[in-house]
Protein backbone atom coordinates (compact mmCIF):
# COMPACT_ATOMS: atom_id res chain seq x y z
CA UNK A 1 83.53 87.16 117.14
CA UNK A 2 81.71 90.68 116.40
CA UNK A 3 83.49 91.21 113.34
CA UNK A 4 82.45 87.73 111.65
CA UNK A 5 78.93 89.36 112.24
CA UNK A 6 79.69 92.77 111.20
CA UNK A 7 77.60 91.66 108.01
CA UNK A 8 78.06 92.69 104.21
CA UNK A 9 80.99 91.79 102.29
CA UNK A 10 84.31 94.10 102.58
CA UNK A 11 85.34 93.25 99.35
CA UNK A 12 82.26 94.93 97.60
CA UNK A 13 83.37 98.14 95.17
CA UNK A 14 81.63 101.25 96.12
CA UNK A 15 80.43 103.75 93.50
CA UNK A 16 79.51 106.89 93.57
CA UNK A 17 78.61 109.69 90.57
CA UNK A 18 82.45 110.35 89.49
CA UNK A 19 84.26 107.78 91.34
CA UNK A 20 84.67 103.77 92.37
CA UNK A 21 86.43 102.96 95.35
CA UNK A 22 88.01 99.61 95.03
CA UNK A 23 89.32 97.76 97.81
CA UNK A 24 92.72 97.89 98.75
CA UNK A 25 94.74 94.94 97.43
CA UNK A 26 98.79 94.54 97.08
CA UNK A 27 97.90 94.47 93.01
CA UNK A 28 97.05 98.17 93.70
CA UNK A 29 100.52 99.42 95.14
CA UNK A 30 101.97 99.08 91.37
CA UNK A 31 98.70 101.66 90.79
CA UNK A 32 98.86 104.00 93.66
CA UNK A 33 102.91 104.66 93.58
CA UNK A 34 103.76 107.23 92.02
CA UNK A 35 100.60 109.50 93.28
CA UNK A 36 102.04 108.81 96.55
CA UNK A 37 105.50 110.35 95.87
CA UNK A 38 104.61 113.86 95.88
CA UNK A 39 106.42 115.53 98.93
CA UNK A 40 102.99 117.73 99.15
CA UNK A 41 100.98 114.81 100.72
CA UNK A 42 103.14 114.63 103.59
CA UNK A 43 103.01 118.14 105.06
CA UNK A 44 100.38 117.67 107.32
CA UNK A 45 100.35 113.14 107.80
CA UNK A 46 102.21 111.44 109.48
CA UNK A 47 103.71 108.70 107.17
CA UNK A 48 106.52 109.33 104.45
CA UNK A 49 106.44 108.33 100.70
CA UNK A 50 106.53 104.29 100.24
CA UNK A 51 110.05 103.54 99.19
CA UNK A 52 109.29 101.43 96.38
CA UNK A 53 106.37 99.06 94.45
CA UNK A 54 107.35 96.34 96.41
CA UNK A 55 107.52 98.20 100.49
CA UNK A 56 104.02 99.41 99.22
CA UNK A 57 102.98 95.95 98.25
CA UNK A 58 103.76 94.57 101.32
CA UNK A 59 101.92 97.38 103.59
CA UNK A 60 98.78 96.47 101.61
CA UNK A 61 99.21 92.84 101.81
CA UNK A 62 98.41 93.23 105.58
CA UNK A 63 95.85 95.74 104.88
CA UNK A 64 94.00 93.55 102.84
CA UNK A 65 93.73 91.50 105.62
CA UNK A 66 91.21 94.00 106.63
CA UNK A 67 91.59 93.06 110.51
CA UNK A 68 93.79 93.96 112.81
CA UNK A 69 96.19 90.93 114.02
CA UNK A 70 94.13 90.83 117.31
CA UNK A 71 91.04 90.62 115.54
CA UNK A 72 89.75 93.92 117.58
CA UNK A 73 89.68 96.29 114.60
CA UNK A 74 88.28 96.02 110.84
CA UNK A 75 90.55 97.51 108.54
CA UNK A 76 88.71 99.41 105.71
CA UNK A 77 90.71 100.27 102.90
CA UNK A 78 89.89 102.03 98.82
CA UNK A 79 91.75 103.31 96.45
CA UNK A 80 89.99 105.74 94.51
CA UNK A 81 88.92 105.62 90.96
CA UNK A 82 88.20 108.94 88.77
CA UNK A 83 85.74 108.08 86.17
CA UNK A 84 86.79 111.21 85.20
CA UNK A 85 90.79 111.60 85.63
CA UNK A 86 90.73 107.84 84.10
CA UNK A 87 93.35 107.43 86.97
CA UNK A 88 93.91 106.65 90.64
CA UNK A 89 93.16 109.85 92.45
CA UNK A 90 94.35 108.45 96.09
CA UNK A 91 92.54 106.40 98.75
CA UNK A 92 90.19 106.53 101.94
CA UNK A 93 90.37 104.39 104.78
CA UNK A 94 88.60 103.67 108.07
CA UNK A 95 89.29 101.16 110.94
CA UNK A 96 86.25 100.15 113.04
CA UNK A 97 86.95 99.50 116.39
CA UNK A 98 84.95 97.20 118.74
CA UNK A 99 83.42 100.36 120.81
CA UNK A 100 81.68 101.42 117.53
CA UNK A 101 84.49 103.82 116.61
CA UNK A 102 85.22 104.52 112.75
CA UNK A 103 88.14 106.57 112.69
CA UNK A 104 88.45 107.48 109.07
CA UNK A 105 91.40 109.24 107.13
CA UNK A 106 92.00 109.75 103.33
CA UNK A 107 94.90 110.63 100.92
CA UNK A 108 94.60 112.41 97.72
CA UNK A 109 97.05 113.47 94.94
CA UNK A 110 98.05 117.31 94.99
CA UNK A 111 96.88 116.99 90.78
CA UNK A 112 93.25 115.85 91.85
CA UNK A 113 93.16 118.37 94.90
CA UNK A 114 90.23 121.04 94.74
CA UNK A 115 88.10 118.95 92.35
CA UNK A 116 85.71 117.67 95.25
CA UNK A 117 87.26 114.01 94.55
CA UNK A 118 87.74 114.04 98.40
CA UNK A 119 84.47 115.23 99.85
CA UNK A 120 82.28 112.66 97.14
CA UNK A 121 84.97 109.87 98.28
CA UNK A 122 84.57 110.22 102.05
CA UNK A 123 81.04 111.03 101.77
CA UNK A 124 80.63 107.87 99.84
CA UNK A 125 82.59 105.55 102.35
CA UNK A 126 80.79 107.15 105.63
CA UNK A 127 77.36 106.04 103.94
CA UNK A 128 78.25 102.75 103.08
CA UNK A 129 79.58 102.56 106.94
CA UNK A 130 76.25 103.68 107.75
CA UNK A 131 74.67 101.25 105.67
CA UNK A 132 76.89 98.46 107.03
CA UNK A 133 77.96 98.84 110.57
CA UNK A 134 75.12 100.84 112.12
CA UNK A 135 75.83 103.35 115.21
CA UNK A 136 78.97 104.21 114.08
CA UNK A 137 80.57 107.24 116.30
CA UNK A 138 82.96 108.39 113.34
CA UNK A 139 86.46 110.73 114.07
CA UNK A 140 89.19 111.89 112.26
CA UNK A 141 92.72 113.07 113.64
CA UNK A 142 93.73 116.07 111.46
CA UNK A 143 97.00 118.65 111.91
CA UNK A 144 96.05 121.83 112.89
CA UNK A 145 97.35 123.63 110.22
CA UNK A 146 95.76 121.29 107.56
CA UNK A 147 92.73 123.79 106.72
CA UNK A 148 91.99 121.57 103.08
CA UNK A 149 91.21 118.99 105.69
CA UNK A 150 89.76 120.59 108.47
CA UNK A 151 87.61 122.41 105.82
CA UNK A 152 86.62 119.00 104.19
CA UNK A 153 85.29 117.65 107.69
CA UNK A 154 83.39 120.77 108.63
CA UNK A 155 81.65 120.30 105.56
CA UNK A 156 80.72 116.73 106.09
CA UNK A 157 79.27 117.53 109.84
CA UNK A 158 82.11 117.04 111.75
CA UNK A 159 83.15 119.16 114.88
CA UNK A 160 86.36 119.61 116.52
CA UNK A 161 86.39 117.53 120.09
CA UNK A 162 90.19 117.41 121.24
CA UNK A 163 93.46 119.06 120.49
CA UNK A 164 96.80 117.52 121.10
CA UNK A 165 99.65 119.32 121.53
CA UNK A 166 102.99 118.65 120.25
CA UNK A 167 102.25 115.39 118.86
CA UNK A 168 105.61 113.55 117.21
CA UNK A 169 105.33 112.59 113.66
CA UNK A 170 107.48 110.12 111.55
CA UNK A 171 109.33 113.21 110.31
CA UNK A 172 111.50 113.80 113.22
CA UNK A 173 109.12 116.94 114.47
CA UNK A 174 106.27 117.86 116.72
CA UNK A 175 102.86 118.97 115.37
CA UNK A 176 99.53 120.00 116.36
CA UNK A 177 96.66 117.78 116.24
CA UNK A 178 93.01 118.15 116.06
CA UNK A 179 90.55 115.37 116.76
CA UNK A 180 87.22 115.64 114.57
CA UNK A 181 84.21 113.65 115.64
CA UNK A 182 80.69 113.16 114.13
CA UNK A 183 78.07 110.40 115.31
């Protein structure tokens, strides 16, 4: 199967000058749980604060998998380390899919917000995809009014490709998306 071959190990840390992104494992939901309760994080995403350690534990239980159940998708997963902060600033993600698709998307905590943790994270992870997985045709799906974000990926190279209108979140409402692309 292509994702046997897709080469280097996905268990390998990743540093860069302030930070280490570790891969995801349940031992980090414990870590990552309160950071993820701020009400902030989920203006412009989809999902909703974990509900507890354990609810957490078990999401990243199957994302430690690091494929998708069909096998069609790697799962990509780091929480982020400030060397600085001496804490868990949030986490980046990307899932490769078979047509050379990495569709990457990130979370930080509102306290580590405007402190570049999130630009030197994802910068970090899309090289080490580079490195790894070769011809890589990366997107992100961002809410229109998320300009922290939308900034962020015009910064890294990215270029808005596709809106979708009134797209429903887990929050009982309709938003605005915006698909970013960069190959």
């Amino acid at each position: 199967m292509w994702l046997v071959s897709a080469g280097l190990d996905q268990k390998m840390k990743i540093y860069s000058q302030r930070l280490c992104l570790e891969p995801l494992e349940p031992d980090h939901a414990e870590l990552l749980f309160d950071g993820l309760q701020s009400a902030r994080i989920y203006d412009f995403i989809e999902d909703v604060p974990p509900q507890s350690v354990a609810s957490l534990r078990d999401r990243y239980m199957v994302l430690a998998r690091r494929q998708s159940p069909d096998g069609t998708e790697i799962w990509l997963n780091w929480a982020v380390w400030s060397f600085v902060e001496k804490c868990y600033v949030g986490y980046v993600q990307a899932t490769i899919t078979v047509n050379n698709s990495a569709i990457i998307a990130y979370v930080f905590f509102p306290n580590s917000w405007g402190k570049g943790y999130a630009r030197e994270a994802v910068t970090r992870m899309i090289n080490y995809l580079v490195e790894t997985y070769q011809n890589l045709n990366f997107c992100a799906y961002v809410d229109l009014q998320n300009h922290r974000s939308i900034a962020l990926l015009h910064n890294l190279g990215f270029v808005r490709s596709t809106f979708f209108q009134n797209v429903e979140s887990n929050q009982d409402e309709f938003k605005h998306e915006v698909q970013y692309r960069k190959c």
